[in-house]
C-alpha atoms as a PDB file:
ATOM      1  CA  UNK A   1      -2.863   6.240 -10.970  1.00  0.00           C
ATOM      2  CA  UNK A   2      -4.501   9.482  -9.127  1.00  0.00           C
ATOM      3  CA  UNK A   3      -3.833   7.547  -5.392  1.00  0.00           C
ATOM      4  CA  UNK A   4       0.068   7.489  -5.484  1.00  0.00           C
ATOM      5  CA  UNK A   5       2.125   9.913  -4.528  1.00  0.00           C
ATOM      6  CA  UNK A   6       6.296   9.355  -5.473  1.00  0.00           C
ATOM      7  CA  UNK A   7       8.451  11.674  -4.256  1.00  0.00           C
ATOM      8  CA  UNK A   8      11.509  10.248  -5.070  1.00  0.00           C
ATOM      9  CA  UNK A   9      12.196   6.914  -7.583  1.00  0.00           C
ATOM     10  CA  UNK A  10      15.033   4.070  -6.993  1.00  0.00           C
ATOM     11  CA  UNK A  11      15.677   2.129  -4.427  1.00  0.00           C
ATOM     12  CA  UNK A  12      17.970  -0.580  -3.032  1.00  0.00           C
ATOM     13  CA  UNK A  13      17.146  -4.356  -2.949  1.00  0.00           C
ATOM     14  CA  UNK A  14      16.894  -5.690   1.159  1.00  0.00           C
ATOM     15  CA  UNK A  15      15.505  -9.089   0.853  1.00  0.00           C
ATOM     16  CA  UNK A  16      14.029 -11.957  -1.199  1.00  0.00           C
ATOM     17  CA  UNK A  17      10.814  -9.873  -1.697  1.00  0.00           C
ATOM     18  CA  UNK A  18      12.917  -7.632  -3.828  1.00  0.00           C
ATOM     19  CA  UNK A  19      14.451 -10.268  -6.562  1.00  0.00           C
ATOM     20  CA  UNK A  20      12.245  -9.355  -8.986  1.00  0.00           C
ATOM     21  CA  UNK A  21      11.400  -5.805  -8.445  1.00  0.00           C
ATOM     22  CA  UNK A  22       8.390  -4.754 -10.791  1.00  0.00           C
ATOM     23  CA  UNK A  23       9.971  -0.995 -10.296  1.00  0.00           C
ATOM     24  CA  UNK A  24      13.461  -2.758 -11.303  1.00  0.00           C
ATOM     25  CA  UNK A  25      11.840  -4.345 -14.672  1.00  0.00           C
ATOM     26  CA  UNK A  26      10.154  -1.480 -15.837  1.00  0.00           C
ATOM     27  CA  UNK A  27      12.729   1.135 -15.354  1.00  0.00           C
ATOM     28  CA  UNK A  28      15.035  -1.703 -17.482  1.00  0.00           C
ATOM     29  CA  UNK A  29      12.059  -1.511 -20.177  1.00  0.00           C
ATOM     30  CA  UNK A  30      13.164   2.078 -20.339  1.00  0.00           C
ATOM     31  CA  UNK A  31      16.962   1.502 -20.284  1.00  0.00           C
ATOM     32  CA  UNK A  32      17.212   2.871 -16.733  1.00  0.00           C
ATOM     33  CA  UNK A  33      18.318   1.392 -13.594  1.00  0.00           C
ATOM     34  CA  UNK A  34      16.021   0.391 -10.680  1.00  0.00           C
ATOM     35  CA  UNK A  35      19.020   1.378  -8.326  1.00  0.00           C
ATOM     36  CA  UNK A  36      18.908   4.909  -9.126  1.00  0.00           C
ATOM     37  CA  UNK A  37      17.466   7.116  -6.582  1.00  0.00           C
ATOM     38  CA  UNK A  38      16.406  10.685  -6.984  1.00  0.00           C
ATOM     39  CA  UNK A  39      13.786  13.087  -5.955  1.00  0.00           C
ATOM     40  CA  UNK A  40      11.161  13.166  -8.138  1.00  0.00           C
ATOM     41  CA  UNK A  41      10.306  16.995 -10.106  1.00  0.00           C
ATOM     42  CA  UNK A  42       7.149  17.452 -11.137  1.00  0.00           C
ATOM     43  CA  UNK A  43       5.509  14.530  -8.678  1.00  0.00           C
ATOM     44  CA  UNK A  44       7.395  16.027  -5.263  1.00  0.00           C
ATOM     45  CA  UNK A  45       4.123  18.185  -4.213  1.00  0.00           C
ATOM     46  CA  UNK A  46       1.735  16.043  -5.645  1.00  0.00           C
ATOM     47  CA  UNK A  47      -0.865  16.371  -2.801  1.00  0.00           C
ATOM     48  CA  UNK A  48      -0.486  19.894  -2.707  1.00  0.00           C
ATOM     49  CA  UNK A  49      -1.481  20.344  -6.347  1.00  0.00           C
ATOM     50  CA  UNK A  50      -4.505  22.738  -6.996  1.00  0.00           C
ATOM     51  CA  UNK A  51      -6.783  23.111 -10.291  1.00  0.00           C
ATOM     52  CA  UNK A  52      -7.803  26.303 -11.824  1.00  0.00           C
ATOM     53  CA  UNK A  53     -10.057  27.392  -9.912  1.00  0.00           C
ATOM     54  CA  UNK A  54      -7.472  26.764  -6.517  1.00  0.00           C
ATOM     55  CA  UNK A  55      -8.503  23.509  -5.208  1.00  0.00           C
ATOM     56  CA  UNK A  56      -6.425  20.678  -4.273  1.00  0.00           C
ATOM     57  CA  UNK A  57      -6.465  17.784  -6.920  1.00  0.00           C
ATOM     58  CA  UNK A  58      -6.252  15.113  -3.904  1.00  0.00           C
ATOM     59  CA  UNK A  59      -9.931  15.619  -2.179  1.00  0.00           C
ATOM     60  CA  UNK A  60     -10.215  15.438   1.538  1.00  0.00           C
ATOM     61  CA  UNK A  61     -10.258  11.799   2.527  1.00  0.00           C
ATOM     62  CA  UNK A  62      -8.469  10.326  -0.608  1.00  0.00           C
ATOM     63  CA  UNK A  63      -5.799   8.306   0.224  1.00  0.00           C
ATOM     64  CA  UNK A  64      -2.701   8.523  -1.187  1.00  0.00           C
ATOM     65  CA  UNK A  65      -0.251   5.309  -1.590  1.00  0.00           C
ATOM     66  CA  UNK A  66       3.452   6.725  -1.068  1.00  0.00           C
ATOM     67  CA  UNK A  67       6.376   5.901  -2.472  1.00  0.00           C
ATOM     68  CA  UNK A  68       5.490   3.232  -4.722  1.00  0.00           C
ATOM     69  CA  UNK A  69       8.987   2.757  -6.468  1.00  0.00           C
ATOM     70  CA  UNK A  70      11.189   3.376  -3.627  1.00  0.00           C
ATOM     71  CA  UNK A  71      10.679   3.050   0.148  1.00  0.00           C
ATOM     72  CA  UNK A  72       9.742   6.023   2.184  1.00  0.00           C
ATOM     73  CA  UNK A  73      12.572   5.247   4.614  1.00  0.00           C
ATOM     74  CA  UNK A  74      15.281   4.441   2.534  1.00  0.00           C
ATOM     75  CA  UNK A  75      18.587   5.725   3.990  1.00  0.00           C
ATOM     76  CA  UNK A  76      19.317   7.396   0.846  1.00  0.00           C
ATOM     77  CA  UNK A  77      16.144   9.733   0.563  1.00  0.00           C
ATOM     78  CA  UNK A  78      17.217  11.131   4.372  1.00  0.00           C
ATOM     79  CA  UNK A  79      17.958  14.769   2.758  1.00  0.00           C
ATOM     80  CA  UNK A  80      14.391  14.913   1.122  1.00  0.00           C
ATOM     81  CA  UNK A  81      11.840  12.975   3.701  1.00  0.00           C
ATOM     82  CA  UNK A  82      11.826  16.475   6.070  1.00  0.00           C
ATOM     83  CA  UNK A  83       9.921  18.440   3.235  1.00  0.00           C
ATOM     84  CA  UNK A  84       8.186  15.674   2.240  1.00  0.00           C
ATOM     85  CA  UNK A  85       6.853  14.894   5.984  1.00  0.00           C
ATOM     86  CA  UNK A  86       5.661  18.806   5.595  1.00  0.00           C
ATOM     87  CA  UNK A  87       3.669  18.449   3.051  1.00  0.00           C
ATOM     88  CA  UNK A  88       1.847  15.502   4.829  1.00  0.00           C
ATOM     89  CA  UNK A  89       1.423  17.834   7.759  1.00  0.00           C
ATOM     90  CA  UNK A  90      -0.038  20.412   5.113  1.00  0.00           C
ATOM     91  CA  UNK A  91      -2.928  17.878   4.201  1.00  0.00           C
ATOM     92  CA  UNK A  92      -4.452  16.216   7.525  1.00  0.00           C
ATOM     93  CA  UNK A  93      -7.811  15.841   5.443  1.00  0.00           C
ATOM     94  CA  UNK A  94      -5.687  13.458   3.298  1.00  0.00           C
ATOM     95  CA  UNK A  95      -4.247   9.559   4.668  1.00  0.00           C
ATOM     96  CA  UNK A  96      -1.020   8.793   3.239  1.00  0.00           C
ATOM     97  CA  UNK A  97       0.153   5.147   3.051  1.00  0.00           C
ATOM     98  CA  UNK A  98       3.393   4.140   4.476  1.00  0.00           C
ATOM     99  CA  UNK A  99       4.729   0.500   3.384  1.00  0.00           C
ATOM    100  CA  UNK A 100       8.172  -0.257   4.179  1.00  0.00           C
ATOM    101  CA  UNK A 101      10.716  -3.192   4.165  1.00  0.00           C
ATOM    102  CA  UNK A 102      13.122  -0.819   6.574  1.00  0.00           C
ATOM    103  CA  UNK A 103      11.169  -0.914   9.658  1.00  0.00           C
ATOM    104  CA  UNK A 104      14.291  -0.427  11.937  1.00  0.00           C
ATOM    105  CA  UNK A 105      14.707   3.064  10.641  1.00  0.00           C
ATOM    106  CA  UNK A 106      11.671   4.862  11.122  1.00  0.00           C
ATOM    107  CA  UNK A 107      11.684   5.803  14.702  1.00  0.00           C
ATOM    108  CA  UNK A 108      14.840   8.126  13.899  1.00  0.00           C
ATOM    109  CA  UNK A 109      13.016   9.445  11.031  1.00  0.00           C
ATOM    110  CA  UNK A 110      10.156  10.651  12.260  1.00  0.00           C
ATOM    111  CA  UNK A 111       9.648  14.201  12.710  1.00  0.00           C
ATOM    112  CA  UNK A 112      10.310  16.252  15.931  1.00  0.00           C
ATOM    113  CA  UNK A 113       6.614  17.159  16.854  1.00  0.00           C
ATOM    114  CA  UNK A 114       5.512  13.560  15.727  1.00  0.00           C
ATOM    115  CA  UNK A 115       3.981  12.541  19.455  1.00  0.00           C
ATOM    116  CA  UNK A 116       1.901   9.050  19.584  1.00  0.00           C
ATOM    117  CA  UNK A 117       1.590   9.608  15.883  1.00  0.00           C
ATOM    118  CA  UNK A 118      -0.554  11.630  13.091  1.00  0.00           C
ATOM    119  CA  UNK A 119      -3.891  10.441  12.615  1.00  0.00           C
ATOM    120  CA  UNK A 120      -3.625  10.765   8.577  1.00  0.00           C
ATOM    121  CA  UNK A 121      -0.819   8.358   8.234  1.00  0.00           C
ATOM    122  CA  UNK A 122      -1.104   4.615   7.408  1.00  0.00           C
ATOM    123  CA  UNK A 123       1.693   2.579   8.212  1.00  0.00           C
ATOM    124  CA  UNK A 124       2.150  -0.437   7.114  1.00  0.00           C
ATOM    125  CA  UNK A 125       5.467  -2.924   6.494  1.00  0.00           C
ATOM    126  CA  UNK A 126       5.866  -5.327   3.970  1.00  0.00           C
ATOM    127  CA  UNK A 127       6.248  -9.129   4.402  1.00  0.00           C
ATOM    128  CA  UNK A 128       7.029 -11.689   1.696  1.00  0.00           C
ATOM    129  CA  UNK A 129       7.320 -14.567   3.871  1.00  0.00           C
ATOM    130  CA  UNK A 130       7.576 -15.995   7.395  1.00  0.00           C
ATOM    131  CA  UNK A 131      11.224 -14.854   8.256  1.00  0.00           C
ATOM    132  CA  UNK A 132      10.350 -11.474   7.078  1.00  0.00           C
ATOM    133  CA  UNK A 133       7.206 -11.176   9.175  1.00  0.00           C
ATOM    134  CA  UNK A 134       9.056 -12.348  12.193  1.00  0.00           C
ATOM    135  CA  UNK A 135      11.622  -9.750  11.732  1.00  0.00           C
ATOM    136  CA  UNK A 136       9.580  -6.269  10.455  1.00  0.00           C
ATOM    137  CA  UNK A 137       5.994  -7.268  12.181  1.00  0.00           C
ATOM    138  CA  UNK A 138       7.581  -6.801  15.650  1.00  0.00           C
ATOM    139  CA  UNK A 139       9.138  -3.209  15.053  1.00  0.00           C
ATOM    140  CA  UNK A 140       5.897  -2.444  13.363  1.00  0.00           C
ATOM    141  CA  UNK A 141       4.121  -3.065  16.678  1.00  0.00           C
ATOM    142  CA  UNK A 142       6.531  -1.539  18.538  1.00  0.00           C
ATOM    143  CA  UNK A 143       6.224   2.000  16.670  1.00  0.00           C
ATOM    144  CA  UNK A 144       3.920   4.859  17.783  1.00  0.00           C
ATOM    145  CA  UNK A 145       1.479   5.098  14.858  1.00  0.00           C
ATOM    146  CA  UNK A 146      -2.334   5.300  15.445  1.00  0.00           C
ATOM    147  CA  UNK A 147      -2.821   2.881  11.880  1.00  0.00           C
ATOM    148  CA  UNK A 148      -0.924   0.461  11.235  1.00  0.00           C
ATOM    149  CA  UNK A 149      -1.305  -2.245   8.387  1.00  0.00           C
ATOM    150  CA  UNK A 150       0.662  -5.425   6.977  1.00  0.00           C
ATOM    151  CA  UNK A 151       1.363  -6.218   2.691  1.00  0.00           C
ATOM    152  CA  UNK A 152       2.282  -9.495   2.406  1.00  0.00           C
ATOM    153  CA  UNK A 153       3.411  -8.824  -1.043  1.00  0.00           C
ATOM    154  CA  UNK A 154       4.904 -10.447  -3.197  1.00  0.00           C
ATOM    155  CA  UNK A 155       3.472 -13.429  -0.956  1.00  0.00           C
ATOM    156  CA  UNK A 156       6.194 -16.122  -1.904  1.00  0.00           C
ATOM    157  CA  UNK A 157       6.081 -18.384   0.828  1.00  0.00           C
ATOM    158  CA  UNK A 158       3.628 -19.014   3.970  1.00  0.00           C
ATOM    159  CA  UNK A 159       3.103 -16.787   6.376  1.00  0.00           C
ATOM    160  CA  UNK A 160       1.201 -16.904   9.702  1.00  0.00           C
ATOM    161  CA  UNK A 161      -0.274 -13.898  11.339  1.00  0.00           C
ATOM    162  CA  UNK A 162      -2.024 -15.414  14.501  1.00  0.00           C
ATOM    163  CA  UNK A 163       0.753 -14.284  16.826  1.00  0.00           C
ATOM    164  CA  UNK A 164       0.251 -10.543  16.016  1.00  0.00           C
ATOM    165  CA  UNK A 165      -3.049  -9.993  15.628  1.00  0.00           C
ATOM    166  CA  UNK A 166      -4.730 -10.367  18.917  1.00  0.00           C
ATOM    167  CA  UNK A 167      -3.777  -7.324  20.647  1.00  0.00           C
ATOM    168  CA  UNK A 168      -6.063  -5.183  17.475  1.00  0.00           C
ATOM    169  CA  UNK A 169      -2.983  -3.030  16.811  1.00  0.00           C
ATOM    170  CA  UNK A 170      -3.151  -4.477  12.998  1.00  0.00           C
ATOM    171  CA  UNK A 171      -6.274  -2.750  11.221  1.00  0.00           C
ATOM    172  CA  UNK A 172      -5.660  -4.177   7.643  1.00  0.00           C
ATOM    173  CA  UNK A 173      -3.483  -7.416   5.688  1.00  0.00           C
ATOM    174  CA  UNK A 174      -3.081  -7.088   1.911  1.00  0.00           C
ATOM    175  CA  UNK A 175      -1.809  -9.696   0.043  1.00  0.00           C
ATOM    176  CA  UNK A 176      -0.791  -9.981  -3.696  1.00  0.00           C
ATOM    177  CA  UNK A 177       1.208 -12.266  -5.887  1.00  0.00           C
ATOM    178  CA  UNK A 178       4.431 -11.557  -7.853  1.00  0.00           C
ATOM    179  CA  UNK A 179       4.431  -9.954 -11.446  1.00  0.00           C
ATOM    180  CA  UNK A 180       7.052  -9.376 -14.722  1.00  0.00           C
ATOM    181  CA  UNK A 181      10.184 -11.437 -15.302  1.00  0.00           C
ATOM    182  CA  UNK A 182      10.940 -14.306 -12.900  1.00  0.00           C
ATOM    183  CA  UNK A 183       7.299 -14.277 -10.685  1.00  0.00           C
ATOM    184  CA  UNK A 184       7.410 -16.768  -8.360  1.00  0.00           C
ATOM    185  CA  UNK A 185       3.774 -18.454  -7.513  1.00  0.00           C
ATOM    186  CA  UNK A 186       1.432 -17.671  -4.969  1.00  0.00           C
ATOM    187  CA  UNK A 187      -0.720 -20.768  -3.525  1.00  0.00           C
ATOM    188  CA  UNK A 188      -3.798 -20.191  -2.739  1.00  0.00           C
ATOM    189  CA  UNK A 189      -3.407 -22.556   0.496  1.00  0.00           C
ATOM    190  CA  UNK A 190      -1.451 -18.893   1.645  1.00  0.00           C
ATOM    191  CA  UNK A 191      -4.033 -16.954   1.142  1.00  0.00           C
ATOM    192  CA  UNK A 192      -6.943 -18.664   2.463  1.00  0.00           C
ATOM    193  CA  UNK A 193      -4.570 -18.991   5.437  1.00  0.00           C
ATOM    194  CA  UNK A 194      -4.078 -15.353   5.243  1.00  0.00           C
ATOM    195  CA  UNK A 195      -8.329 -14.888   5.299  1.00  0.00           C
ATOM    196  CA  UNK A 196      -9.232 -17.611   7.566  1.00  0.00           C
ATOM    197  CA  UNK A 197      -6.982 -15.588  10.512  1.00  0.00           C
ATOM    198  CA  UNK A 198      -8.104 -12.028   9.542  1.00  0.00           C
ATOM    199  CA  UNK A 199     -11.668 -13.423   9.681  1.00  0.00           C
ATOM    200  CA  UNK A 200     -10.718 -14.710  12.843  1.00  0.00           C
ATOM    201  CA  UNK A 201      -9.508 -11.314  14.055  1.00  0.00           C
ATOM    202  CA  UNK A 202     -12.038  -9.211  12.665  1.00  0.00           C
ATOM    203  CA  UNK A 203      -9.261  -7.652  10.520  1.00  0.00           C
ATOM    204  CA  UNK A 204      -9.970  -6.289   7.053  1.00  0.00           C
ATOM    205  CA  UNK A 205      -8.445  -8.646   4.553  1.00  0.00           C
ATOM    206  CA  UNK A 206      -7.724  -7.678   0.807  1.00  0.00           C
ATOM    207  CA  UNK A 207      -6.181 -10.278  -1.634  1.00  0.00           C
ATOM    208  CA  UNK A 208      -5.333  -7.856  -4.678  1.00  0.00           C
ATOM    209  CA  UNK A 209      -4.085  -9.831  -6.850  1.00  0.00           C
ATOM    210  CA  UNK A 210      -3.041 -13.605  -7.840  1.00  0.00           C
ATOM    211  CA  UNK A 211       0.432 -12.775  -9.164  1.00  0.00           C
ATOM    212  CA  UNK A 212       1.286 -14.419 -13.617  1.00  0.00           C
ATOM    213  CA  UNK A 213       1.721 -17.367 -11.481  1.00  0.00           C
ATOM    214  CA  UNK A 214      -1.306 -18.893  -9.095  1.00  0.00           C
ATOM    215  CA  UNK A 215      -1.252 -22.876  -7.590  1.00  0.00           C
ATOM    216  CA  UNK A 216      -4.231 -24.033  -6.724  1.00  0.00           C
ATOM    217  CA  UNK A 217      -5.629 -27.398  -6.094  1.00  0.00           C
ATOM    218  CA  UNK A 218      -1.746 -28.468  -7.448  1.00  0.00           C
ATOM    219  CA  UNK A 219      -2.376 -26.664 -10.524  1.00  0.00           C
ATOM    220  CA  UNK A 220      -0.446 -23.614 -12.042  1.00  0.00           C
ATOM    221  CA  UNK A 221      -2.113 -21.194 -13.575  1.00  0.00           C
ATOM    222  CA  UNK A 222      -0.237 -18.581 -15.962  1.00  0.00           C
ATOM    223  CA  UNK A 223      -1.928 -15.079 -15.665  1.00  0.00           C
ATOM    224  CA  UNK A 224      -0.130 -12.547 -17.505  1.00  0.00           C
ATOM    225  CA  UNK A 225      -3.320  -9.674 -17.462  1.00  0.00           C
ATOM    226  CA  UNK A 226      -3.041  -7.786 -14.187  1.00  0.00           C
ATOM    227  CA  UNK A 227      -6.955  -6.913 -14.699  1.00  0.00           C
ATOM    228  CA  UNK A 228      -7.635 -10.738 -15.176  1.00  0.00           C
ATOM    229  CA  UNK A 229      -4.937 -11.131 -11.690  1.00  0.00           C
ATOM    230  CA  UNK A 230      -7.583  -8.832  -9.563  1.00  0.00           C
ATOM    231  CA  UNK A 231     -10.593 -10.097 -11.022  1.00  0.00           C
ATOM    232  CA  UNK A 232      -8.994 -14.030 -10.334  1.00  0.00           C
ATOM    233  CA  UNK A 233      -8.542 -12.821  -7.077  1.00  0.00           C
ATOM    234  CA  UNK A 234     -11.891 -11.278  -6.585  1.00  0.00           C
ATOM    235  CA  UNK A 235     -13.732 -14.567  -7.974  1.00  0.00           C
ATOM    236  CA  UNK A 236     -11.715 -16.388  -4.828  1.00  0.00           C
ATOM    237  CA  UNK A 237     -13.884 -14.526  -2.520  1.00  0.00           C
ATOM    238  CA  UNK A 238     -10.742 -14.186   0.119  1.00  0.00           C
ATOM    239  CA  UNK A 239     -12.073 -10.969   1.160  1.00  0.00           C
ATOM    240  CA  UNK A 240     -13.050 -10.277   4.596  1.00  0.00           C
ATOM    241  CA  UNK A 241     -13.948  -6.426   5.416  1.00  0.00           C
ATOM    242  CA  UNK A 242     -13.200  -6.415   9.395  1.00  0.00           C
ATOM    243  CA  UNK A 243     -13.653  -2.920  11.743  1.00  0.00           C
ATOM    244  CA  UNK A 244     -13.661   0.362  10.072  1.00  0.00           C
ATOM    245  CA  UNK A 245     -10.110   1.723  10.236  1.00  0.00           C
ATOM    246  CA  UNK A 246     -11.489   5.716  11.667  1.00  0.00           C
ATOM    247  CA  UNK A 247      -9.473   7.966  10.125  1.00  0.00           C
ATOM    248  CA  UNK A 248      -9.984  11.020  12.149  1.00  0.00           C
ATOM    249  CA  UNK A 249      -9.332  13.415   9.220  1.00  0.00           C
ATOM    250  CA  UNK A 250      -9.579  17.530   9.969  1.00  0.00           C
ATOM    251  CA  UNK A 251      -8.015  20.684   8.564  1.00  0.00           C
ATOM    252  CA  UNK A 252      -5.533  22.766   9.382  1.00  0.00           C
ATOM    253  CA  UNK A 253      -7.284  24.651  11.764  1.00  0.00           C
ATOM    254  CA  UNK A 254      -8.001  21.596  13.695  1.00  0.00           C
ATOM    255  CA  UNK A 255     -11.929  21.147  12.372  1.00  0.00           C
ATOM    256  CA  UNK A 256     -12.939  17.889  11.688  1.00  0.00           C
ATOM    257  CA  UNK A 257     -14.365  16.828   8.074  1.00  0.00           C
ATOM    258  CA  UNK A 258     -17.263  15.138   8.199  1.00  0.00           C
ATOM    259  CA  UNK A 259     -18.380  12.152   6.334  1.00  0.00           C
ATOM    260  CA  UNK A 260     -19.809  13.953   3.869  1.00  0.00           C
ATOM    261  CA  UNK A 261     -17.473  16.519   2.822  1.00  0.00           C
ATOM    262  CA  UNK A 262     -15.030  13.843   2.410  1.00  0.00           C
ATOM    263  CA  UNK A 263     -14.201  12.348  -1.314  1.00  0.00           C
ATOM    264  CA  UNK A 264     -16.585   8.971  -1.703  1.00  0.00           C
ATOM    265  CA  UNK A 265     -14.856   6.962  -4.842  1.00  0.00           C
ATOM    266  CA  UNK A 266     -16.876   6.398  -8.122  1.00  0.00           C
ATOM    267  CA  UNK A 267     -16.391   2.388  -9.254  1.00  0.00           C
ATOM    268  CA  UNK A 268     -16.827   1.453 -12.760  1.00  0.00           C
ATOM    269  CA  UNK A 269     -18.751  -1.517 -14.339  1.00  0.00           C
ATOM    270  CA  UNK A 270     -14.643  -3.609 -14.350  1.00  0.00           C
ATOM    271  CA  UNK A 271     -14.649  -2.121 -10.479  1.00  0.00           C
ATOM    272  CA  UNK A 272     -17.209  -4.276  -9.963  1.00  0.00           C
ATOM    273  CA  UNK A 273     -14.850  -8.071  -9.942  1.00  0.00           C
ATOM    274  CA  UNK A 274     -11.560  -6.111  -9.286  1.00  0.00           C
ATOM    275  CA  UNK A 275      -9.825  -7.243  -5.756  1.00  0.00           C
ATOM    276  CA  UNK A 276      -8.292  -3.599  -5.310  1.00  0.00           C
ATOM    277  CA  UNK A 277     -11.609  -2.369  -4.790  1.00  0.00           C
ATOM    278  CA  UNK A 278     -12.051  -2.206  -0.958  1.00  0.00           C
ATOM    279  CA  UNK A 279      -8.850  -0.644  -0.606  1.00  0.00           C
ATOM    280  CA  UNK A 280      -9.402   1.605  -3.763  1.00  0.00           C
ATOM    281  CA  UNK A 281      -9.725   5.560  -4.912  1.00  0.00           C
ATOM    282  CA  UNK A 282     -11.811   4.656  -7.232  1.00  0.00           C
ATOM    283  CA  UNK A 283     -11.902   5.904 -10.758  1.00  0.00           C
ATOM    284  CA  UNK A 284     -10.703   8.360 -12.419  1.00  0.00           C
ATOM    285  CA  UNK A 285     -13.597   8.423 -15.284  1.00  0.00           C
ATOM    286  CA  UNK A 286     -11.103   8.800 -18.168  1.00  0.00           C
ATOM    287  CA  UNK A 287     -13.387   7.055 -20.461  1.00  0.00           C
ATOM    288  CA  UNK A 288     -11.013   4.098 -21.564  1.00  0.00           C
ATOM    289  CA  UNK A 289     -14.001   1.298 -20.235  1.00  0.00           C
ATOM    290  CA  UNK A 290     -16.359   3.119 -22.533  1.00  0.00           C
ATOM    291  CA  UNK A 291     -17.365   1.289 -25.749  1.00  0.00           C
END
């Protein structure tokens, strides 16, 4: 996927979310192990990758989801998250995603000239039920960024937001169901409740996905394609886009870029019914959906 950016791999399992680890069962499909952690080679500079002809690969106002088999502030990857904040610094045309299950360590890991907060970084934490958004949502409002999101992925139990989004510090709620060996199910009494308080809020809400296993109306429903999960979830019509999150992007001589200068995503005809698509890059035109 051109929108994620891994700069290291592995991480360490923190809470019921993490049982059944999609990063875990595909590193096992390989004969690896999920609890492995190492900077990433090739990927480390991702968003400071040029073409031929010099240009950055990542186009001013892509956004880049980071850390997408590990967790950005895992103790472990303390040696290598200085360079990799640098390279964030390098692109402030670009927003970076932040999700995180360690929400207690970021305010020590935040760089020295980091103020109120950079205006190309998304932070969001991760909640996979109640007790987990009472514990990270908290810290996440607590924290000096000027974005800051929720993932209530893999959504395994109920969770109410009402309590935290008043105050219009939360910008965005994802929420997607659980996937590979072991997925749990994902009622879609959550979600609406989920949507019906974003709504409420004017907060952008994006159900993703339904998860290979969906309840609704006391029924289970086994979906094993992860196209057929977004489209599923798409058909729902839990969707809600709320106030434009205003990413005030520039360069690094401090000039804005306008609107148009900045990347605008191409959607294919599948685009169309996919549940990722409000909160997608788009594609990447690599000719697979072609007859």
């Amino acid at each position: 996927m051109h929108d994620i950016w891994n700069p290291w791999h592995g991480c360490k399992k923190c809470s019921e979310g993490c049982q059944n680890c999609y990063m875990y069962f595909l590193d096992a499909q390989r004969g690896k192990n999920g609890a492995d952690i190492y900077r990433t080679k090739a990927g480390f500079r991702y968003p400071l990758s040029k073409d031929r002809y010099g240009r950055y690969k990542i186009q001013s106002g892509e956004q880049l989801r980071v850390c997408m088999t590990s967790d950005f502030f895992l103790e472990e990857a303390d040696g290598w998250r200085d360079e990799a904040w640098q390279i964030i610094r390098q692109r402030p045309d670009v927003v970076f995603f932040l999700l995180t299950k360690r929400p207690e360590r970021v305010l020590r890991c935040l760089p020295s000239d980091w103020g109120d907060g950079w205006e190309n970084v998304f932070f969001n934490v991760s909640c996979e039920n109640q007790k987990r958004a009472d514990e990270r949502i908290p810290i996440l409002l607590s924290l000096p960024f000027r974005h800051k999101g929720i993932m209530c992925a893999p959504l395994i139990g109920e969770i109410s937001l009402k309590a935290y989004l008043p105050d219009g510090q939360i910008e965005q709620v994802l929420c997607d169901g659980e996937n590979y060996a072991g997925a749990r199910p994902c009622r879609y009494e959550w979600v609406k409740q989920l949507y019906d308080e974003c709504k409420a809020y004017h907060v952008t809400f994006v159900f993703c996905g339904t998860g290979r296993r969906f309840v609704k109306d006391g029924k289970t429903y086994r979906i094993e394609s992860s196209e057929l999960q977004s489209a599923q979830a798409y058909k729902s019509g839990l969707r809600y886009i709320g106030k434009p999150i205003d990413f005030k992007l520039h360069n690094l001589l401090g000039m804005p870029i306008p609107e148009e200068r900045r990347y605008h995503p191409f959607y294919g005809e599948k685009c169309q019914t996919c549940g990722m698509k409000p909160i997608c890059n788009g594609c990447t035109r690599c000719g697979k959906c072609n007859p």
